[in-house]
N, C-alpha and C. Protein backbone atom coordinates (compact mmCIF):
# COMPACT_ATOMS: atom_id res chain seq x y z
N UNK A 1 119.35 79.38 64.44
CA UNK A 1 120.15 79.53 63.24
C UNK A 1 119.60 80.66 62.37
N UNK A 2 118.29 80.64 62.12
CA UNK A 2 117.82 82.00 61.40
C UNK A 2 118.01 83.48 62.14
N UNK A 3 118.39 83.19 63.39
CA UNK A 3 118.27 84.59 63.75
C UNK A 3 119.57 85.03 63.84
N UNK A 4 121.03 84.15 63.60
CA UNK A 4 121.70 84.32 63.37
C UNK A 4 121.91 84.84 62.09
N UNK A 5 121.47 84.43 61.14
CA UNK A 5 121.49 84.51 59.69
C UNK A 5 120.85 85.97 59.21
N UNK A 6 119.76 86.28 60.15
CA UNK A 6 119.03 87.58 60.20
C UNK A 6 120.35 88.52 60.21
N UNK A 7 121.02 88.20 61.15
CA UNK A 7 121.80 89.64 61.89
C UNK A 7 122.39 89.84 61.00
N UNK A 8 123.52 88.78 60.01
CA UNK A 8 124.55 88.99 59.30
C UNK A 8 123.76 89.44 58.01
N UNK A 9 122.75 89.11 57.84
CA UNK A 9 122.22 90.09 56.68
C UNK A 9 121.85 91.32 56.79
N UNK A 10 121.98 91.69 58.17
CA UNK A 10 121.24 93.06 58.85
C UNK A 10 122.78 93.93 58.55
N UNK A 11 123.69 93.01 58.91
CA UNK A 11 125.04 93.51 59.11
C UNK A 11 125.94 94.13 57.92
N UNK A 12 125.68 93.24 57.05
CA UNK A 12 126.00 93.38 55.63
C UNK A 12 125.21 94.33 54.72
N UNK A 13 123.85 95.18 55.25
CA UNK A 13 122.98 96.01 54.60
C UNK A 13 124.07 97.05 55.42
N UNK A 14 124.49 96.58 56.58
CA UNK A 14 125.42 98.57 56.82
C UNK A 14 124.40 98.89 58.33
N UNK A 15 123.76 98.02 58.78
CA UNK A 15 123.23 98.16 60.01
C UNK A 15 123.30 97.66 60.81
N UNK A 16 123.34 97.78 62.47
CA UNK A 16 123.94 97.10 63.79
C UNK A 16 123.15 96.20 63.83
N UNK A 17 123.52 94.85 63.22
CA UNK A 17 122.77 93.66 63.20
C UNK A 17 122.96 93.13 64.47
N UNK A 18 123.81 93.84 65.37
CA UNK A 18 123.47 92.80 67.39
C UNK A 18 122.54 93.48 67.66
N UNK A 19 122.11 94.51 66.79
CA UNK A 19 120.83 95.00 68.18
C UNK A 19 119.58 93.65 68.18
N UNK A 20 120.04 93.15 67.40
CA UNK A 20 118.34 92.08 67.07
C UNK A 20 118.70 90.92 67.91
N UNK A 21 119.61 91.02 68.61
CA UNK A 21 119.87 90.09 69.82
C UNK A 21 118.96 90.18 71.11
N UNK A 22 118.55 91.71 71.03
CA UNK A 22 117.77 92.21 72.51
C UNK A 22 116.52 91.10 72.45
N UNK A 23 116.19 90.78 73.69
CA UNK A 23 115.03 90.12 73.95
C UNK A 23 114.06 91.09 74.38
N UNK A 24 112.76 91.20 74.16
CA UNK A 24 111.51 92.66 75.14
C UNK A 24 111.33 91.62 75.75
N UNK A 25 111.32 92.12 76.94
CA UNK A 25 110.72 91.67 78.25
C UNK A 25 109.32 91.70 77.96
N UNK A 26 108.39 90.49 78.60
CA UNK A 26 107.37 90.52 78.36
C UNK A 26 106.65 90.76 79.72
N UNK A 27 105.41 91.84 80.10
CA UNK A 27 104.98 92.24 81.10
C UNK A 27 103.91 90.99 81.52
N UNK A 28 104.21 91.32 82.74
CA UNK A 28 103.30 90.12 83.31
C UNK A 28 101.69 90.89 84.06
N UNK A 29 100.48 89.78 84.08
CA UNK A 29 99.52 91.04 84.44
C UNK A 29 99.93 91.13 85.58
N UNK A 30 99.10 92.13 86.15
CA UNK A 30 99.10 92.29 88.17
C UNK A 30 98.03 91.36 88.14
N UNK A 31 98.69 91.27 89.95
CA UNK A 31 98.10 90.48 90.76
C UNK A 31 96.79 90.89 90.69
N UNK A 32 95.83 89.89 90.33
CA UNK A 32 94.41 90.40 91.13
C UNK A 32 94.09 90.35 93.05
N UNK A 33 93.04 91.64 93.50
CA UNK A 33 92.94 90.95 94.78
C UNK A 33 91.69 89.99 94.67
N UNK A 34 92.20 89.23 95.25
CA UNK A 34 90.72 88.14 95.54
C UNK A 34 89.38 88.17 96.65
N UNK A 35 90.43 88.35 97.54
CA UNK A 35 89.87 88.69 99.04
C UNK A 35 89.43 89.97 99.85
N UNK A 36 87.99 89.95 99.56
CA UNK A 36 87.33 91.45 99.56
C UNK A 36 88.18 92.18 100.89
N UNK A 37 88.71 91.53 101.61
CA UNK A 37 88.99 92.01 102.77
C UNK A 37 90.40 93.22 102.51
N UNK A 38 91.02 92.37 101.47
CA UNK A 38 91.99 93.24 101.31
C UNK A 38 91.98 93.72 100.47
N UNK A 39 90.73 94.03 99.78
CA UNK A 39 90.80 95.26 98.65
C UNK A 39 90.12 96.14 99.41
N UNK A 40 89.26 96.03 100.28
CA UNK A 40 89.48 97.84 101.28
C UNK A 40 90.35 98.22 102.00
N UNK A 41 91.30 97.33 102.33
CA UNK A 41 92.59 97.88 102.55
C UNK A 41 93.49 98.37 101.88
N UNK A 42 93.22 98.45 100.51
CA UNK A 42 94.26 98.20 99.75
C UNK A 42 93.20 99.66 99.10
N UNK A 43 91.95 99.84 98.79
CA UNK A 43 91.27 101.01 98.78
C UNK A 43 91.74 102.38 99.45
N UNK A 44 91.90 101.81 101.13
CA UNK A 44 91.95 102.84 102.17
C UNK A 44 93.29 103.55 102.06
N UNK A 45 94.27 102.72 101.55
CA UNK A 45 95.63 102.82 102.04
C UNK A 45 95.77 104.00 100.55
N UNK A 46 95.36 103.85 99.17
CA UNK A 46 95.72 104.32 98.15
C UNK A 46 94.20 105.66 98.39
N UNK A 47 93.38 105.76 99.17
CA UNK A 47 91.83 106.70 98.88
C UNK A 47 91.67 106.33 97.55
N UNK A 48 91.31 105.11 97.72
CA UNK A 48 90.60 104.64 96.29
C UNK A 48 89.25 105.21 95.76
N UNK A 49 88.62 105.32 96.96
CA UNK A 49 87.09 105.69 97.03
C UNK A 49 86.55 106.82 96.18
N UNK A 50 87.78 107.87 95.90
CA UNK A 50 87.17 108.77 95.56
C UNK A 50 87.69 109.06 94.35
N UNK A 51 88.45 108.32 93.26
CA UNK A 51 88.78 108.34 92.15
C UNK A 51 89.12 106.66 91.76
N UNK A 52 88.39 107.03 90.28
CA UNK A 52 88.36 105.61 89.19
C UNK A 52 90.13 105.47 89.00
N UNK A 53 90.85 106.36 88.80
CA UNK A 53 92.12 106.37 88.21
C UNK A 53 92.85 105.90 89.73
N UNK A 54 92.94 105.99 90.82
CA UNK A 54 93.39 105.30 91.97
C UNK A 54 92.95 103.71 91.50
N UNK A 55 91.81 103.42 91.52
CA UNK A 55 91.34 102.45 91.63
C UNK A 55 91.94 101.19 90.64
N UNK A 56 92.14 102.05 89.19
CA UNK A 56 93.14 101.38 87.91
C UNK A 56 94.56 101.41 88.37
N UNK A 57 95.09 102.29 89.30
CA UNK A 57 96.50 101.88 89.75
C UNK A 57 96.73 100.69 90.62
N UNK A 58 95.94 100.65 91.35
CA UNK A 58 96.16 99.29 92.30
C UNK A 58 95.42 98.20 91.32
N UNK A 59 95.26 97.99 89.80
CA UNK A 59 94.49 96.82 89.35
C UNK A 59 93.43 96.69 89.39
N UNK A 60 92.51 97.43 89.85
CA UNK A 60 91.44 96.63 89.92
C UNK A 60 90.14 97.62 89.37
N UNK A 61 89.86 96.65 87.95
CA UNK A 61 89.31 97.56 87.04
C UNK A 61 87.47 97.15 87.09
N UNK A 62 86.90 96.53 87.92
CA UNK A 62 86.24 96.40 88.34
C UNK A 62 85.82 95.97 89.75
N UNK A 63 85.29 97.22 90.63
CA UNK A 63 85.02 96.82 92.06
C UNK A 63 83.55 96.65 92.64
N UNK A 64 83.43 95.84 93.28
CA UNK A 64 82.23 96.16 94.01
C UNK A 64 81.99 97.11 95.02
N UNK A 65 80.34 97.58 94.30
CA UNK A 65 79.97 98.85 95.39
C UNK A 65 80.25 98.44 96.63
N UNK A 66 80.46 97.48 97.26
CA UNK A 66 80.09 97.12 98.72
C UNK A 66 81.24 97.25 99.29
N UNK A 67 82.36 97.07 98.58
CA UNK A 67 84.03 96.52 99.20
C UNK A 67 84.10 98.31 99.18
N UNK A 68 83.64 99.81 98.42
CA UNK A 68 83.90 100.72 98.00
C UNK A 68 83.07 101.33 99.17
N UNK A 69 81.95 100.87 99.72
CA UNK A 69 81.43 101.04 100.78
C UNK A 69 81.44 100.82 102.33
N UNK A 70 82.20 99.81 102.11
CA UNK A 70 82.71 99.33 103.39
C UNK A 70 84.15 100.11 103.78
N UNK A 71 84.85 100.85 102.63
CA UNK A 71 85.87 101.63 102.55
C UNK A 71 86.37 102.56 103.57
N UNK A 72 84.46 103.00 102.59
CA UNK A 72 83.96 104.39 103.29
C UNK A 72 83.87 104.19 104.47
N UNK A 73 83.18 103.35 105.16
CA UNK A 73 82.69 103.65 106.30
C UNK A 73 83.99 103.34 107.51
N UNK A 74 84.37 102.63 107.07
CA UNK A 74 86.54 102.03 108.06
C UNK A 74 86.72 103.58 107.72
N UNK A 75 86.86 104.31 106.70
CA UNK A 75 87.76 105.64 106.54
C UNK A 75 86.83 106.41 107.79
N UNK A 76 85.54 106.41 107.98
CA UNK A 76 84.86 107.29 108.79
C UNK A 76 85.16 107.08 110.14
N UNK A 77 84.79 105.47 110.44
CA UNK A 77 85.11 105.25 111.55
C UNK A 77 86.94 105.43 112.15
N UNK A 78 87.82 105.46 111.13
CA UNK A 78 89.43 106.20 111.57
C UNK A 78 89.24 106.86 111.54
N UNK A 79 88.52 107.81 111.13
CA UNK A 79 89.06 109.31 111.22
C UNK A 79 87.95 109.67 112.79
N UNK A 80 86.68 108.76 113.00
CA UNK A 80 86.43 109.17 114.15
C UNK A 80 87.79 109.25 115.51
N UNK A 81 87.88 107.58 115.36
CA UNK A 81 89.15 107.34 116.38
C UNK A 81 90.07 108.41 116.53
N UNK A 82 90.72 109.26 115.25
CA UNK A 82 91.82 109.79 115.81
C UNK A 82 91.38 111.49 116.39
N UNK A 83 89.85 111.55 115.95
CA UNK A 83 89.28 112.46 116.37
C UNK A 83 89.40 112.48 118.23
N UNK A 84 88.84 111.16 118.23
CA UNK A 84 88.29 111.65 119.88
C UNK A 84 89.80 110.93 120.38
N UNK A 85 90.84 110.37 120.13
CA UNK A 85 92.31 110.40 120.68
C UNK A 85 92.91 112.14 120.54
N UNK A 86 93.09 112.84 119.74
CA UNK A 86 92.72 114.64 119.66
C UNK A 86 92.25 114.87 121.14
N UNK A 87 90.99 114.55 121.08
CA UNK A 87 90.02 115.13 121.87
C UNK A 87 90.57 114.91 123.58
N UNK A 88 91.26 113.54 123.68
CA UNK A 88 91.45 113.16 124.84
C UNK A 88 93.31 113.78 125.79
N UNK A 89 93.96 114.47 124.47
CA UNK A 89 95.04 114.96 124.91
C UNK A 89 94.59 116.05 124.87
């Protein structure tokens, strides 16, 4: 009832008293990851490793060195693999 009462006084000052109908959407947080397993995947897939600002896009505003390390070393060991698949054609 008051926010009805709002508008028509909004309306009667000479201003579009429906705009005060809009609802703001309210943002919801992100998902956290939980499961170290898939935050180096989720590292590898974005090269998290090598920038803080990657790392704030996928959420996650604090990581462990180890999940950031273990990154590294899956990124080394793919890029070996597609090395010596190269190597073998």
């Amino acid at each position: 009832m008051r926010k009805l009462q709002i508008t028509n006084e909004v309306t009667l000052l000479g201003f579009r008293g429906g705009v005060l109908d809009l609802e703001v959407e309210i943002a919801q947080p992100p998902k956290a990851i939980e499961e170290e397993s898939e935050l180096v995947d989720e590292i590898l897939q974005t090269n998290g490793m090598t920038s803080t600002g990657r790392l704030f896009k996928i959420s996650v505003l604090i990581v462990n060195a180890a999940a950031v390390t273990r990154a590294g070393k899956k990124r080394i060991q793919l890029n070996e693999q597609k090395k010596a698949e190269m190597e073998k054609k």
